[in-house]
Protein backbone atom coordinates (compact mmCIF):
# COMPACT_ATOMS: atom_id res chain seq x y z
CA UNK A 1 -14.75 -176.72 -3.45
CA UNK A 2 -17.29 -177.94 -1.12
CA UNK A 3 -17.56 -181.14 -1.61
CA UNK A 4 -15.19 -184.02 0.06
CA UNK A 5 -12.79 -185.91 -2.43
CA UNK A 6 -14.02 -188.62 -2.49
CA UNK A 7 -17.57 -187.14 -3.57
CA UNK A 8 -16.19 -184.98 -6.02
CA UNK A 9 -13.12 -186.72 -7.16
CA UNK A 10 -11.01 -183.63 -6.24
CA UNK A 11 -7.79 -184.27 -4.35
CA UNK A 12 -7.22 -182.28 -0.85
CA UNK A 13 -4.18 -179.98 -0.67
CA UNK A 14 -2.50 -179.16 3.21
CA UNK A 15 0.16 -175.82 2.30
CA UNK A 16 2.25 -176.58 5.18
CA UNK A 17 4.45 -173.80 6.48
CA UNK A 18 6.55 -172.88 9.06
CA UNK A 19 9.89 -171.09 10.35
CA UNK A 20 12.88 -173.44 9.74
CA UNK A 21 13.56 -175.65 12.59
CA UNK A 22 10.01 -175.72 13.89
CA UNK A 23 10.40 -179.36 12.16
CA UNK A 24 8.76 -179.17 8.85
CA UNK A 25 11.08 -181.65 7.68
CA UNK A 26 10.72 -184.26 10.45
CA UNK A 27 6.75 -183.93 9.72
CA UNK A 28 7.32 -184.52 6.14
CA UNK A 29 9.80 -187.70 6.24
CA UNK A 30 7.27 -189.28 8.31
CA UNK A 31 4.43 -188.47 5.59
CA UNK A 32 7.42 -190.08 3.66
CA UNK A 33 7.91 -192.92 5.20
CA UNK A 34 5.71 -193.75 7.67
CA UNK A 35 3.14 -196.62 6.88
CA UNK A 36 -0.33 -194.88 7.05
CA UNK A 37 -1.81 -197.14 4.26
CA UNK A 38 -2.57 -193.63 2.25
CA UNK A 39 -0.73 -192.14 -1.06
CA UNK A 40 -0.08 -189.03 -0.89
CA UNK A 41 2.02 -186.63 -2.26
CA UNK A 42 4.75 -184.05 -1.24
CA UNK A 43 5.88 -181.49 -2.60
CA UNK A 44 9.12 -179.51 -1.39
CA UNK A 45 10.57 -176.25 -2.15
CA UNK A 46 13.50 -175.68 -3.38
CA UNK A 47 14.82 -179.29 -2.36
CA UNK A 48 18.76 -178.64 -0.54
CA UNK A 49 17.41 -175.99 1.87
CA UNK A 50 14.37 -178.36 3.00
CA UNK A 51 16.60 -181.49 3.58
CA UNK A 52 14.69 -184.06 3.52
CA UNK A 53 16.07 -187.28 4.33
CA UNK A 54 18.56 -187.98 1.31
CA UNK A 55 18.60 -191.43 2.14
CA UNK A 56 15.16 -191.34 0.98
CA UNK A 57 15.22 -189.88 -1.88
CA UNK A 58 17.56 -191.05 -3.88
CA UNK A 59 18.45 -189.35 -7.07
CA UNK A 60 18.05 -185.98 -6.76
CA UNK A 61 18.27 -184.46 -10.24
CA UNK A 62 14.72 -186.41 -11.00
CA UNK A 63 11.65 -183.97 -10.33
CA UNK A 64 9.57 -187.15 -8.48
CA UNK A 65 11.14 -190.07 -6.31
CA UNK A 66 8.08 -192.38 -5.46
CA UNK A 67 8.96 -193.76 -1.90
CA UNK A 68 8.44 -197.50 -0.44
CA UNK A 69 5.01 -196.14 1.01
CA UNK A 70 3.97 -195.24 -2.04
CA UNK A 71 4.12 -192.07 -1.39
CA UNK A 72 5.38 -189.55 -3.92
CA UNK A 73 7.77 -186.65 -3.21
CA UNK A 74 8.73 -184.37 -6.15
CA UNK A 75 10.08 -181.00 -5.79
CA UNK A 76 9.16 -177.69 -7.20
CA UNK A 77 12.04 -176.14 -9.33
CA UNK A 78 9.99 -173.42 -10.78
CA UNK A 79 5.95 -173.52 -11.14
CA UNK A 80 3.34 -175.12 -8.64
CA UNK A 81 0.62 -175.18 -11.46
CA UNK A 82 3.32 -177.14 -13.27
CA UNK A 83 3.98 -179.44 -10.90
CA UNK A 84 0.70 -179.95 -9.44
CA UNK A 85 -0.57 -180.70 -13.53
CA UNK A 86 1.99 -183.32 -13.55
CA UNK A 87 0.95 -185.17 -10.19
CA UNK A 88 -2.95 -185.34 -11.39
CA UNK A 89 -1.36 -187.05 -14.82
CA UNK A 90 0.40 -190.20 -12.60
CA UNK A 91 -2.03 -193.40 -12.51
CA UNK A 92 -3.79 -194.18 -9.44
CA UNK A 93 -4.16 -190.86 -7.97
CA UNK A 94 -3.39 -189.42 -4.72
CA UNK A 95 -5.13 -188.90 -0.83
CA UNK A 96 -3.93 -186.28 -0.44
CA UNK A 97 -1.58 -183.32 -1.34
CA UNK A 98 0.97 -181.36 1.36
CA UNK A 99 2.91 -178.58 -0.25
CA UNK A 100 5.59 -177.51 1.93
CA UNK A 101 6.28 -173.73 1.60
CA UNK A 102 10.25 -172.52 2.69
CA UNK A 103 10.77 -171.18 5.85
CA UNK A 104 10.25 -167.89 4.46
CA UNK A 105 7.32 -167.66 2.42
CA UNK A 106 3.91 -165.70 2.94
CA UNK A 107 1.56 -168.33 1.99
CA UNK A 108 -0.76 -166.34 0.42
CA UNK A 109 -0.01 -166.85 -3.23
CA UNK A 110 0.46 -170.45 -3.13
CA UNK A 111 -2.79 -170.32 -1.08
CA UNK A 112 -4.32 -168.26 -3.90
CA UNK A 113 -3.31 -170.88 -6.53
CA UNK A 114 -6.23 -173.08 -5.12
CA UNK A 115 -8.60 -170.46 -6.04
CA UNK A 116 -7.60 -168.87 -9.53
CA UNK A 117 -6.11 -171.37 -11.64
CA UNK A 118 -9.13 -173.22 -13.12
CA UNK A 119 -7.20 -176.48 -13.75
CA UNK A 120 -6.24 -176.53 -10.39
CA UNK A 121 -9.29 -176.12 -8.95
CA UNK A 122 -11.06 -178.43 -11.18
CA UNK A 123 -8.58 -181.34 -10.01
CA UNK A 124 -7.85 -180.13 -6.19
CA UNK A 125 -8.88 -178.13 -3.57
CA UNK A 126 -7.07 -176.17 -0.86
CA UNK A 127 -7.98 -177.92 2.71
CA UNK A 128 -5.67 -176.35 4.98
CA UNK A 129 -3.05 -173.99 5.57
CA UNK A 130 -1.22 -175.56 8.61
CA UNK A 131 2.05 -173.65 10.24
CA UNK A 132 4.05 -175.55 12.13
CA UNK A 133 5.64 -173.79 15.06
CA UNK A 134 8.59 -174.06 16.93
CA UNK A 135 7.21 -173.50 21.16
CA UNK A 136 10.66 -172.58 21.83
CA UNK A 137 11.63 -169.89 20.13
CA UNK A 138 8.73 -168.86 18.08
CA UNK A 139 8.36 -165.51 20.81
CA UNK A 140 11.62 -164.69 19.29
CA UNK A 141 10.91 -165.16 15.85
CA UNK A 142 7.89 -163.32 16.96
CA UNK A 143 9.89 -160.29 17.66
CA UNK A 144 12.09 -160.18 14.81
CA UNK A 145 10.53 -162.15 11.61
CA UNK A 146 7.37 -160.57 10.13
CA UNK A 147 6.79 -163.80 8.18
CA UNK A 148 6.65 -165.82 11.07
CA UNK A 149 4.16 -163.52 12.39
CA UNK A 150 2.41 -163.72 8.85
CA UNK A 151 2.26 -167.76 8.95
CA UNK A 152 0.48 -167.60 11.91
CA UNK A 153 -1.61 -165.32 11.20
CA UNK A 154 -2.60 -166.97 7.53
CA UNK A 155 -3.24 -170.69 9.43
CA UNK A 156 -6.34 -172.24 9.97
CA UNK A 157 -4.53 -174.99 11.90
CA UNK A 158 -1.51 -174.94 14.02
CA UNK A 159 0.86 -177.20 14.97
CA UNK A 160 2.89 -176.47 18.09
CA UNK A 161 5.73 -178.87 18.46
CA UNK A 162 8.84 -179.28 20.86
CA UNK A 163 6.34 -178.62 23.91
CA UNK A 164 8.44 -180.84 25.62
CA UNK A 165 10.92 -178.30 25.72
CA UNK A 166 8.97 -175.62 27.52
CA UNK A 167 7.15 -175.58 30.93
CA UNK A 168 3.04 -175.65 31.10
CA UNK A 169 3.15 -172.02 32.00
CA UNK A 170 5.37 -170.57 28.55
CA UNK A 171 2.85 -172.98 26.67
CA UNK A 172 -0.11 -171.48 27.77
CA UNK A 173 1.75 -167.82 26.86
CA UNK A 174 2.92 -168.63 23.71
CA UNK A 175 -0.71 -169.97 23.03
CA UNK A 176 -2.23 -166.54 24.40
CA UNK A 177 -0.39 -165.13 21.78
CA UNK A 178 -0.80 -167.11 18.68
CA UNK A 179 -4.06 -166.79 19.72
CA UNK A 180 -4.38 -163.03 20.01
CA UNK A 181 -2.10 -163.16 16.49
CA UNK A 182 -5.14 -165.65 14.92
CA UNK A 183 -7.65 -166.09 17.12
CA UNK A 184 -9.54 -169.24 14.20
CA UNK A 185 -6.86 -171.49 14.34
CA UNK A 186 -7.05 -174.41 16.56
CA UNK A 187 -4.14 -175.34 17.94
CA UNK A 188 -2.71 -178.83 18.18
CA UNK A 189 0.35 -179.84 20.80
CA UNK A 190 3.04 -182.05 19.40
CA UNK A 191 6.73 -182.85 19.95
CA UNK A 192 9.01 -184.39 17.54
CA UNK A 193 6.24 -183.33 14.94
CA UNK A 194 4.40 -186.37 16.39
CA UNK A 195 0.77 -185.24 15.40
CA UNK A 196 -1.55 -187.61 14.29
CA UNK A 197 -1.83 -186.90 10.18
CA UNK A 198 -5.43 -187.41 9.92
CA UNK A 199 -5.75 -184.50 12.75
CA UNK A 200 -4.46 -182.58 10.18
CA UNK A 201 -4.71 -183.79 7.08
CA UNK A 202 -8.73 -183.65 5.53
CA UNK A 203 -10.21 -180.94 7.46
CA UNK A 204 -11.98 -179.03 5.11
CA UNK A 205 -10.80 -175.95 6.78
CA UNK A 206 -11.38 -173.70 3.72
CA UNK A 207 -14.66 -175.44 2.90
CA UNK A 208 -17.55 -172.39 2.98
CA UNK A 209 -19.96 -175.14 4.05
CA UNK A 210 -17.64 -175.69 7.02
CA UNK A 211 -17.90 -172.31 8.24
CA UNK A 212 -21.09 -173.48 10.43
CA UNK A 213 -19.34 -171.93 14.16
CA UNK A 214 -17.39 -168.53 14.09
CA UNK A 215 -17.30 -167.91 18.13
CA UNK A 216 -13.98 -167.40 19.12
CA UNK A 217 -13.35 -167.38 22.42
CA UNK A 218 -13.61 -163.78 23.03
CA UNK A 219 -16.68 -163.31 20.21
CA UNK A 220 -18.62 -162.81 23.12
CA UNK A 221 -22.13 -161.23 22.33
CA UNK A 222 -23.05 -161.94 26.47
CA UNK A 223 -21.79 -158.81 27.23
CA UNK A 224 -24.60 -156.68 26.18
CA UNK A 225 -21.94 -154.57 23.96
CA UNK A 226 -22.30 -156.52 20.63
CA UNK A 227 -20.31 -154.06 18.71
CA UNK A 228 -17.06 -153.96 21.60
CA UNK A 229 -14.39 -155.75 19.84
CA UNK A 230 -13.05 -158.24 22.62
CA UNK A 231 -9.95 -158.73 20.20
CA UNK A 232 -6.71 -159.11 23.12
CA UNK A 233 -8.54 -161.09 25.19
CA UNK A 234 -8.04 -164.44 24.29
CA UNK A 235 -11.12 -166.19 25.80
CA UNK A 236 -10.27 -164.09 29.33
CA UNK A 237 -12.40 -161.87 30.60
CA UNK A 238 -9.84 -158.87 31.12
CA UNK A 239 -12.64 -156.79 31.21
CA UNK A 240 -10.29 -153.67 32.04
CA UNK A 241 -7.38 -154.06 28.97
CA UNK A 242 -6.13 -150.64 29.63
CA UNK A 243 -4.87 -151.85 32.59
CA UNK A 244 -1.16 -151.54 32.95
CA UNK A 245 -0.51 -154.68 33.93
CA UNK A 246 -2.23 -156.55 31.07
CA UNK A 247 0.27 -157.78 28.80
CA UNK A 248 -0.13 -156.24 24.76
CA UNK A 249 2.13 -159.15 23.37
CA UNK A 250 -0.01 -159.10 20.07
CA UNK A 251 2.48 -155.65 19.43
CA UNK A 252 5.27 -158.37 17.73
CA UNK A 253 7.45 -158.07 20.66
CA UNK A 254 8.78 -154.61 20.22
CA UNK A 255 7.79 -151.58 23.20
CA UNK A 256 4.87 -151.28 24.50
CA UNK A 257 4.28 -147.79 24.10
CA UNK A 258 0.59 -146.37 23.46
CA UNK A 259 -1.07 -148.24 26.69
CA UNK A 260 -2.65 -144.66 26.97
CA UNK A 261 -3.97 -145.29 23.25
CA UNK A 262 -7.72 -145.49 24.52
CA UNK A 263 -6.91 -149.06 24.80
CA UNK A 264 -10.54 -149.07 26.58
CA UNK A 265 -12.23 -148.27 23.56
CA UNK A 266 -11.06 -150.96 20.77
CA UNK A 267 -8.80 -148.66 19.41
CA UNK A 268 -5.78 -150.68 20.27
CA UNK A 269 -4.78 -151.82 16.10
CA UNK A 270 -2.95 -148.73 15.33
CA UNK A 271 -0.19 -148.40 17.27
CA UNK A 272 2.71 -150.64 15.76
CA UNK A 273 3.21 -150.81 12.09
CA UNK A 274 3.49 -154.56 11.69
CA UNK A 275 1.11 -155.14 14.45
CA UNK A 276 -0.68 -158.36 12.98
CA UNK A 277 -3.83 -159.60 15.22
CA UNK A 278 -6.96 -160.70 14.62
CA UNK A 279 -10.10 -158.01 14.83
CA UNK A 280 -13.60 -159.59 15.62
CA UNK A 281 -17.07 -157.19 14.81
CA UNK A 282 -20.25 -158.31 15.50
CA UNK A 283 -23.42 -156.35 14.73
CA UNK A 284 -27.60 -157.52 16.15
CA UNK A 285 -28.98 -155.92 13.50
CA UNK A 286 -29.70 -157.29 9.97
CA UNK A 287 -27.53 -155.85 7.34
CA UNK A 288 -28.16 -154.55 3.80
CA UNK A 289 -27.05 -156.98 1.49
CA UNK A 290 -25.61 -155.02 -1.41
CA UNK A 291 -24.34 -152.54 1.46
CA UNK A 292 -22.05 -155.43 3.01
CA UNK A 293 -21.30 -156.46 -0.53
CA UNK A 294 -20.07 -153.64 -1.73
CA UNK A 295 -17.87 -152.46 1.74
CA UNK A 296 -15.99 -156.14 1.86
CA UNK A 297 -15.19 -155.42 -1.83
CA UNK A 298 -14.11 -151.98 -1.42
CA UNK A 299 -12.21 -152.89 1.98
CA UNK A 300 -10.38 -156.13 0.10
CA UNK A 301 -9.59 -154.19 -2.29
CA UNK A 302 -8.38 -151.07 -0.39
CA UNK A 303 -6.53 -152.92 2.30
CA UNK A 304 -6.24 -156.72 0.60
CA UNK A 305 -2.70 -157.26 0.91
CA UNK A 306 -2.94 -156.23 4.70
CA UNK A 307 -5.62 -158.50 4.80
CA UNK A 308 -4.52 -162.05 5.65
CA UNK A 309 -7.35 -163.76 5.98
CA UNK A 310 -10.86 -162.90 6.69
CA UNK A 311 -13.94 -164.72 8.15
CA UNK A 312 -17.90 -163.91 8.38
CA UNK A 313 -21.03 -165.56 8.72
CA UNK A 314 -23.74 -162.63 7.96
CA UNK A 315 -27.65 -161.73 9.11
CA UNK A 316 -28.64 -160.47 5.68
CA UNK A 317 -32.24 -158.72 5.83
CA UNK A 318 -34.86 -160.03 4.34
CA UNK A 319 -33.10 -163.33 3.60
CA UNK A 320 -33.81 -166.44 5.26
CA UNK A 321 -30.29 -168.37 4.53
CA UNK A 322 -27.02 -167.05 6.24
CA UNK A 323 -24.36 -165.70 4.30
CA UNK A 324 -21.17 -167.16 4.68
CA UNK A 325 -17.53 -165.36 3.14
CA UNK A 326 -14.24 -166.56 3.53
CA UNK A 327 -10.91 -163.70 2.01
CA UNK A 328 -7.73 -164.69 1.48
CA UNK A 329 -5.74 -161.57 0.75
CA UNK A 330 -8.13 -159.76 -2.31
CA UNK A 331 -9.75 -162.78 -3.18
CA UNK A 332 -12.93 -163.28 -1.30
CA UNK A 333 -15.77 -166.13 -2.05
CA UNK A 334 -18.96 -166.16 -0.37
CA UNK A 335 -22.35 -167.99 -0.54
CA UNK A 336 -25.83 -168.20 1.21
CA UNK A 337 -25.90 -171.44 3.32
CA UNK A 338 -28.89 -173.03 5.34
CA UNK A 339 -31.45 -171.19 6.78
CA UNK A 340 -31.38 -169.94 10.30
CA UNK A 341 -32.36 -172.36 12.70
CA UNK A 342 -34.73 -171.59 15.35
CA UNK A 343 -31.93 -172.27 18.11
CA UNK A 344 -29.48 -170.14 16.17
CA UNK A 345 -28.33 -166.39 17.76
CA UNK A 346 -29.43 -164.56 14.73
CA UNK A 347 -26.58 -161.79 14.88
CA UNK A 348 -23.55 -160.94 12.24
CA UNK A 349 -19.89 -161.60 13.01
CA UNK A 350 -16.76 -161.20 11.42
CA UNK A 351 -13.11 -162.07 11.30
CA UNK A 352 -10.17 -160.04 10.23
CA UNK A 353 -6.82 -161.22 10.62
CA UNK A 354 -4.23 -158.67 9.42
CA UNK A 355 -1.46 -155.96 9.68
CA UNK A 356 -2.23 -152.80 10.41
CA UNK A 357 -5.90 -153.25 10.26
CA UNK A 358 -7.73 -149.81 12.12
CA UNK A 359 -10.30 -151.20 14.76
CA UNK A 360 -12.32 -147.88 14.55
CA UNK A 361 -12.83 -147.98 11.19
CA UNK A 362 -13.89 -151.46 10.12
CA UNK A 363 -16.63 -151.10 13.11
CA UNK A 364 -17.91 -147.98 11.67
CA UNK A 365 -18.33 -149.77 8.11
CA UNK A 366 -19.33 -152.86 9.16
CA UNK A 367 -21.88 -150.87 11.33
CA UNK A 368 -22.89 -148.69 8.46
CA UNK A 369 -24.00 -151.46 6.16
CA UNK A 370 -27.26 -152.20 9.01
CA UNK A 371 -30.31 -152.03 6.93
């Protein structure tokens, strides 16, 4: 899975997913249609909810309409393994992948496909999970739609489209908090689902060997408190978040009771019960490597479905090489990468983006597996 297609032979795959009307469809007839000099294929859900273009595809009842790009679009009416065995049987081969996921799907098992299914992953692997998002209205989804919340919080990329629609100062909100929701994910700005498809398409975002930078904005070691989780603060330094005034939008839009939940000492996870976010522990001390083995095990497989997605690069003691890990839901892969370099800060950090997930106690494990 680490190496690049073309290296390997092995075709990328972009799960695409978003809310409906955040413009899925508009994003996909131009991978349709547009002339980008690549083949690649699509593959839609359950085909009359998606609408794609029917002009396009003509024929409906077939399974795979090959368009004047030569692009292919086929449509899964049952299996992905299915399909996706079919599409590495046509001649000539394929760019790239993009399976769109309906509006609402966790991504997680398709995600998951990538990893199990040895056929699969002998002939593809998963690049990116990209939600597109709607800059409009996603608050409101926000508030209402857990798998909205979920999408985002399962991206590695996002794609926020229709900013035309909303002023510079909702942007920068509604980036605060897809930010605090999943604090990895770059996001990109688009309207009319105009982004650039080599932005997104062929980023290697699930590669381990990619995992090279985990400091996310507010991973910030500087303040002499490497163990403070600095998880609502987006990059700001809001050094006082039990202030009243600071806003606790990662709560999913519903009250904001519990500001008196010693908000000042990371404890701040607990308090709604679909309260997805993203959790960042970092530790200056070397860990025991069949200690932090054995916790992210026992934690995936405690709290896996909870888990969304989960990030680390890992000071291991007594080992010269970092250790890398990457979980999606209960399955987790990890490997030792290059040594430390000289200029590196040699320190653990971590990543967990889920629902639910109890600040207090993933610091206290994390902190417990120090050699």
């Amino acid at each position: 899975m680490t190496q690049t297609a073309s290296s390997s032979g092995k075709i990328p795959v972009t799960v695409l997913t978003g809310y409906l009307g955040a413009g899925k469809t508009t994003l996909l007839n131009r991978i349709l249609t547009e002339a980008h000099g690549k083949r690649y294929a699509v593959i839609v859900n359950e085909f009359g909810e998606v609408g794609i273009d029917n002009d396009l595809v003509v024929g409906a009842d077939e399974e795979v309409f090959e368009m004047n790009n030569g692009c292919v679009c086929c449509t899964v009416r049952g299996d992905l393994i299915r399909v996706l065995s079919g599409l590495m049987k046509r001649k000539g081969g394929f760019d790239a992948i993009i399976v769109e996921t309906t509006g609402l799907a966790d991504p997680g098992p398709v995600a998951q496909t990538f990893f199990v299914d040895e056929d699969v992953k002998a002939r593809t692997y998963l690049d990116s999970v990209t939600a597109l998002v709607d800059a409009k209205h996603i608050l409101l989804r926000l508030g209402d739609s857990r798998e909205a919340v979920e999408q985002i919080a399962f991206a590695d990329q996002i794609v926020l489209n229709k900013t035309d629609l909303v002023s510079e100062d909702d942007l920068r909100h509604v980036e605060a908090r897809i930010k605090r929701i999943n604090p990895l994910a770059p996001i990109h700005r688009a309207q009319r689902s105009n982004v650039p498809l080599s932005a997104i398409i062929g980023k290697h975002s699930f590669d381990l060997e990619r995992i090279t930078e985990l400091e996310p904005d507010f991973l910030n070691p500087a303040h002499g408190e490497p163990g403070h989780v600095h998880d609502e603060h987006c990059g700001h330094d809001h050094h006082h978040h039990h202030d009243h005034d600071h806003v606790h939008d990662e709560h999913c839009g519903h009250d904001h009771h519990g500001h008196d939940h010693a908000h000042d000492h990371g404890h701040a996870s607990a308090i709604h019960d679909d309260g997805v976010k993203g959790i960042s522990l970092t530790l200056d001390r070397p860990v025991d490597g069949q200690k932090i083995t054995a916790w992210l095990n026992d934690l995936l497989a405690r709290r896996g479905p909870d888990i969304l997605r989960a990030k680390g690069i890992i000071d291991v003691q007594g080992e010269n090489r970092r250790l890398v890990f990457q979980a999606v839901h209960m399955i987790l892969e990890g490997d030792f990468q290059r040594p430390w370099l000289d200029s590196d800060k040699r320190y653990s950090r971590m990543v967990f983006i889920g629902r639910d997930l109890d600040e207090a106690e993933l610091k206290a494990g994390f902190e417990a597996t120090a050699a």
